[in-house]
Protein backbone atom coordinates (compact mmCIF):
# COMPACT_ATOMS: atom_id res chain seq x y z
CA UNK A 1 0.00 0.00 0.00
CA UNK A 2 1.13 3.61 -0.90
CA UNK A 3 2.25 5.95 2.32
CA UNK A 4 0.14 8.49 1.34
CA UNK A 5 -3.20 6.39 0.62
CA UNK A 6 -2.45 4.38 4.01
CA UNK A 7 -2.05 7.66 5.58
CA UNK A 8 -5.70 8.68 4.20
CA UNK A 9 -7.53 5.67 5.28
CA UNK A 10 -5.84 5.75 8.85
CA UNK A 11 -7.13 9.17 9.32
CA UNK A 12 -10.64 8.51 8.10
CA UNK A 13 -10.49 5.61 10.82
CA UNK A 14 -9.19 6.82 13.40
CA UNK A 15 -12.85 7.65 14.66
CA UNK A 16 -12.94 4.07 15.14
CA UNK A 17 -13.05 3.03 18.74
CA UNK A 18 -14.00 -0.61 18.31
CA UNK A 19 -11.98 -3.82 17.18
CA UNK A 20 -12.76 -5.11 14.02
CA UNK A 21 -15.29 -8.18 14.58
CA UNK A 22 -13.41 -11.57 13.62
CA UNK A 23 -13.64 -12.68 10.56
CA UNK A 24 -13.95 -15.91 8.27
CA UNK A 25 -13.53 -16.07 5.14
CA UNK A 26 -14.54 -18.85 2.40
CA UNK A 27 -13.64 -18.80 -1.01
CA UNK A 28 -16.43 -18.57 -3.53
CA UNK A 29 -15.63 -19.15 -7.45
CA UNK A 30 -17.84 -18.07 -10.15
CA UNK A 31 -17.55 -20.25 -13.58
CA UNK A 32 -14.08 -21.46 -13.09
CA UNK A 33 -13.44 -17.64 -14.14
CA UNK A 34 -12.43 -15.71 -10.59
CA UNK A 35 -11.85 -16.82 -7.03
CA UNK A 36 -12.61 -14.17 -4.36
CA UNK A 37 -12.87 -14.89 -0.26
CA UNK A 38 -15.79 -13.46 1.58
CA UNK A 39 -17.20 -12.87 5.10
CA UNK A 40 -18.90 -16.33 5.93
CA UNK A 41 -21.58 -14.61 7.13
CA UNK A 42 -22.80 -13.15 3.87
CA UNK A 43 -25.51 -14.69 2.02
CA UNK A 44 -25.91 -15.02 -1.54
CA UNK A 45 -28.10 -12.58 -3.50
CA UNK A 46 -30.08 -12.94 -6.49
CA UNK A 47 -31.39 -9.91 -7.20
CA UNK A 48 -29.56 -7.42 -6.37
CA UNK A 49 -27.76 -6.77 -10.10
CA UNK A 50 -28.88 -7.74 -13.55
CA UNK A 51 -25.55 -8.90 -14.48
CA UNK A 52 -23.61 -9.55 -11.57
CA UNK A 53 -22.22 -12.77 -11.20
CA UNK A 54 -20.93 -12.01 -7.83
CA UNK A 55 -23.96 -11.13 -5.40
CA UNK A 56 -23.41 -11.07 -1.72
CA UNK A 57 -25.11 -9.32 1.19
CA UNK A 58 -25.33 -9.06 5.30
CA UNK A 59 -28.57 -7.07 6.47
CA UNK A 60 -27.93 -7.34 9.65
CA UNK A 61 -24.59 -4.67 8.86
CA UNK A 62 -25.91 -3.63 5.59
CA UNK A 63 -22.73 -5.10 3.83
CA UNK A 64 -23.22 -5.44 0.10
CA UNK A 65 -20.67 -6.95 -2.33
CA UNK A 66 -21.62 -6.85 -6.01
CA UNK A 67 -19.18 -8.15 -8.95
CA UNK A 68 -19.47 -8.05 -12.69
CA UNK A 69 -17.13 -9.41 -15.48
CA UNK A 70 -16.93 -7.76 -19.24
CA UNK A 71 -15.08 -9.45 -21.40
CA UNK A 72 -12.35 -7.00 -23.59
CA UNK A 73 -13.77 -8.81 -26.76
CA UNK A 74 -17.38 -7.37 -26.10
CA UNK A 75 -15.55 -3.38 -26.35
CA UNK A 76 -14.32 -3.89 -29.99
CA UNK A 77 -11.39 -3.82 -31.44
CA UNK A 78 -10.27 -0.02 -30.76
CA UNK A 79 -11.56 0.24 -27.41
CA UNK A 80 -9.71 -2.89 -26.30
CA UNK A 81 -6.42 -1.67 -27.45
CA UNK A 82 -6.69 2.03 -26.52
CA UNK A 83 -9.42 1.78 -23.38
CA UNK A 84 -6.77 0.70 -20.28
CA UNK A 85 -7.40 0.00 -16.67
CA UNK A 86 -7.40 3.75 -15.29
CA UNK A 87 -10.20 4.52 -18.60
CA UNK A 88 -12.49 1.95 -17.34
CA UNK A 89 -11.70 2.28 -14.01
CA UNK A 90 -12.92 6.08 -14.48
CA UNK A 91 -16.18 4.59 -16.70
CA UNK A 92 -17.24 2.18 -13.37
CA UNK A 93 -16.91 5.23 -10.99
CA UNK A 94 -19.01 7.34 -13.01
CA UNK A 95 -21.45 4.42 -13.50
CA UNK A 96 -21.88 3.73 -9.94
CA UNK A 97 -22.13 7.01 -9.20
CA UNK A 98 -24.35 8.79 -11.87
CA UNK A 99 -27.07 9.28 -9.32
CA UNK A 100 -25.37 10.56 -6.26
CA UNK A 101 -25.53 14.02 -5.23
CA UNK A 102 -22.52 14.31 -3.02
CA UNK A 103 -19.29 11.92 -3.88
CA UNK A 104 -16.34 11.86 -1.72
CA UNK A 105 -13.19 9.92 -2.80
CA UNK A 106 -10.83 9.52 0.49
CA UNK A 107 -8.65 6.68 -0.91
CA UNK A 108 -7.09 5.87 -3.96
CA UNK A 109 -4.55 2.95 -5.22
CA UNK A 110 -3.20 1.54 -8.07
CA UNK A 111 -1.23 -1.80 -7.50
CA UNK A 112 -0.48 -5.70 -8.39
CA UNK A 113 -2.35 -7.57 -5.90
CA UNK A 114 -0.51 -10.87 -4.45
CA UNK A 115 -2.36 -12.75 -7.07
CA UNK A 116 -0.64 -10.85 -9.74
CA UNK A 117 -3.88 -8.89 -10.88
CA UNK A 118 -3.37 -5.44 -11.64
CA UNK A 119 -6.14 -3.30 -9.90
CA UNK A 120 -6.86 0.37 -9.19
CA UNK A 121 -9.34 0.98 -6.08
CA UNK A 122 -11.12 4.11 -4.53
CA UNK A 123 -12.95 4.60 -1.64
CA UNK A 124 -15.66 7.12 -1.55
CA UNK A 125 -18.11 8.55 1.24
CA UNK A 126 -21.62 8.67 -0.82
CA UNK A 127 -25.04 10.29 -0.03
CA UNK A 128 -27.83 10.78 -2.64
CA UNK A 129 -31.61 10.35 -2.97
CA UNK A 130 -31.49 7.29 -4.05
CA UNK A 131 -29.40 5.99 -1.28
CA UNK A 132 -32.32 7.59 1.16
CA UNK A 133 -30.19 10.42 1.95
CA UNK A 134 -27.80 7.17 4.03
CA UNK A 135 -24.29 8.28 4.03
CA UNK A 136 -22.81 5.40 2.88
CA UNK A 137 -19.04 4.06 2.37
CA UNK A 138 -18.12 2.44 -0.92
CA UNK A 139 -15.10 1.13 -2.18
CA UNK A 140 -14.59 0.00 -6.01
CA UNK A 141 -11.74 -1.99 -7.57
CA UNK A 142 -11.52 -2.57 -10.86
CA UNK A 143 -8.68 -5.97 -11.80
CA UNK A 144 -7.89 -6.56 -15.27
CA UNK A 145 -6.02 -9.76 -17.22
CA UNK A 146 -5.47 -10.00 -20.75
CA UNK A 147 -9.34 -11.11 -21.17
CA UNK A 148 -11.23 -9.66 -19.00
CA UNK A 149 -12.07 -6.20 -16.92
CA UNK A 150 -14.09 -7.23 -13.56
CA UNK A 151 -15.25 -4.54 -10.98
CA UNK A 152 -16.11 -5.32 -7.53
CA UNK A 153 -18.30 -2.64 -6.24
CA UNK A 154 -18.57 -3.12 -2.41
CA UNK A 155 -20.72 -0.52 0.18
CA UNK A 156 -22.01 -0.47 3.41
CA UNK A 157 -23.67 2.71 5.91
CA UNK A 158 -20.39 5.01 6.43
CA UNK A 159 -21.69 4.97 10.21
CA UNK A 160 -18.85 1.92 11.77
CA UNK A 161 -17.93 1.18 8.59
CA UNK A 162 -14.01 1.49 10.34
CA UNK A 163 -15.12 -2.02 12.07
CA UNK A 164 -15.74 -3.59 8.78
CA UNK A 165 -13.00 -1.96 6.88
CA UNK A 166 -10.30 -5.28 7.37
CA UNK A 167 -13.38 -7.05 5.61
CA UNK A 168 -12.92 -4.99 2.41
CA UNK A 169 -9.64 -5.04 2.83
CA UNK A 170 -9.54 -8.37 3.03
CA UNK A 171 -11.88 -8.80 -0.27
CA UNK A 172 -10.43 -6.47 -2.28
CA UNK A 173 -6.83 -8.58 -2.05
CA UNK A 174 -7.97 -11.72 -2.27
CA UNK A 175 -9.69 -11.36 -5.96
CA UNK A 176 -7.67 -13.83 -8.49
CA UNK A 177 -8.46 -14.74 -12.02
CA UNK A 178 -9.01 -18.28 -12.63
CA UNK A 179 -7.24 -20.42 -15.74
CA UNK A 180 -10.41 -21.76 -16.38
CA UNK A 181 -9.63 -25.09 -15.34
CA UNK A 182 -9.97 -23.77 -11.71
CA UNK A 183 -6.48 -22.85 -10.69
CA UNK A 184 -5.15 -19.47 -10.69
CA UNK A 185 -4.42 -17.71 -13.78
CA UNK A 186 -0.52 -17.08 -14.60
CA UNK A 187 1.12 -14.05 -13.15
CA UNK A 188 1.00 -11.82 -15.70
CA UNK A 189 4.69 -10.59 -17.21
């Protein structure tokens, strides 16, 4: 993690009076595509996107994790070789948050995860009419391979969202494209 971004997240925690709640995580795997590890305690959604693949929710917090895929082959030829990770990285944020009437970014990275996925992530304090005026904490990350784009769009009530914040954390690294077969992808050169 950069200095500067793990400076910014430490001061927008440092509210935060309580431990973290313990966490475990199990792996759930979409289509032999992607391997991600979640909160046990989230449930499986259904609804929640049209074309998510990845769908997972607490009510109890308010947690919500929602992931989509889009293949590179779908944007044509010249968008695939001029659109990059920070251009549709910049096309999810502005997606998510066409409707919102006050957006906050507080966090921004751009890195290789461990699974050698190159992502870019913000977080984001979020309030709007159609959130019910609930200020709300969001974080999306946006990984890419040489196939795929896939953005995992995760938000919760900004209220003790610094408890639950080693649970996106926690999410965010463990995303890991999948060779098909079920094992993870190559490390990219």
């Amino acid at each position: 993690m950069k200095p500067h971004a793990y400076i910014a997240l430490c001061i927008a925690c440092l509210s935060c009076q309580q431990a973290p709640p313990p966490i475990t995580l199990e792996t759930v795997t979409i289509d032999s595509l992607y391997a991600i590890d979640l909160p046990s305690n989230l449930q499986p959604g259904y609804d929640m996107h049209d074309y998510a693949s990845l769908q997972y929710y607490d009510m109890e917090t308010g947690f919500y994790v929602l992931g989509l895929e889009d293949t590179k082959e779908k944007l044509g030829d010249i968008k695939r070789k001029r659109l990059k990770l920070p251009g549709y990285f910049r096309f999810v944020e502005n997606t998510v948050f066409e409707r919102a009437d006050s957006v906050g970014r507080v966090g921004f990275q751009s890195y290789v995860n461990d699974y050698g996925v190159p992502l870019r992530l913000g977080d984001y304090y979020v309030e709007g009419e159609n959130w019910a005026r609930l200020p709300l904490f969001y974080r999306i990350a946006v990984y890419e391979n040489d196939t795929y784009y896939f953005q995992l769009v995760i938000w919760m009530p900004e209220e003790g969202h610094c408890e639950r914040f080693t649970w996106v954390d926690t999410i965010t690294r463990s995303f890991r494209f999948l060779d098909g077969s079920g094992k993870v992808a190559a490390r990219r050169p």
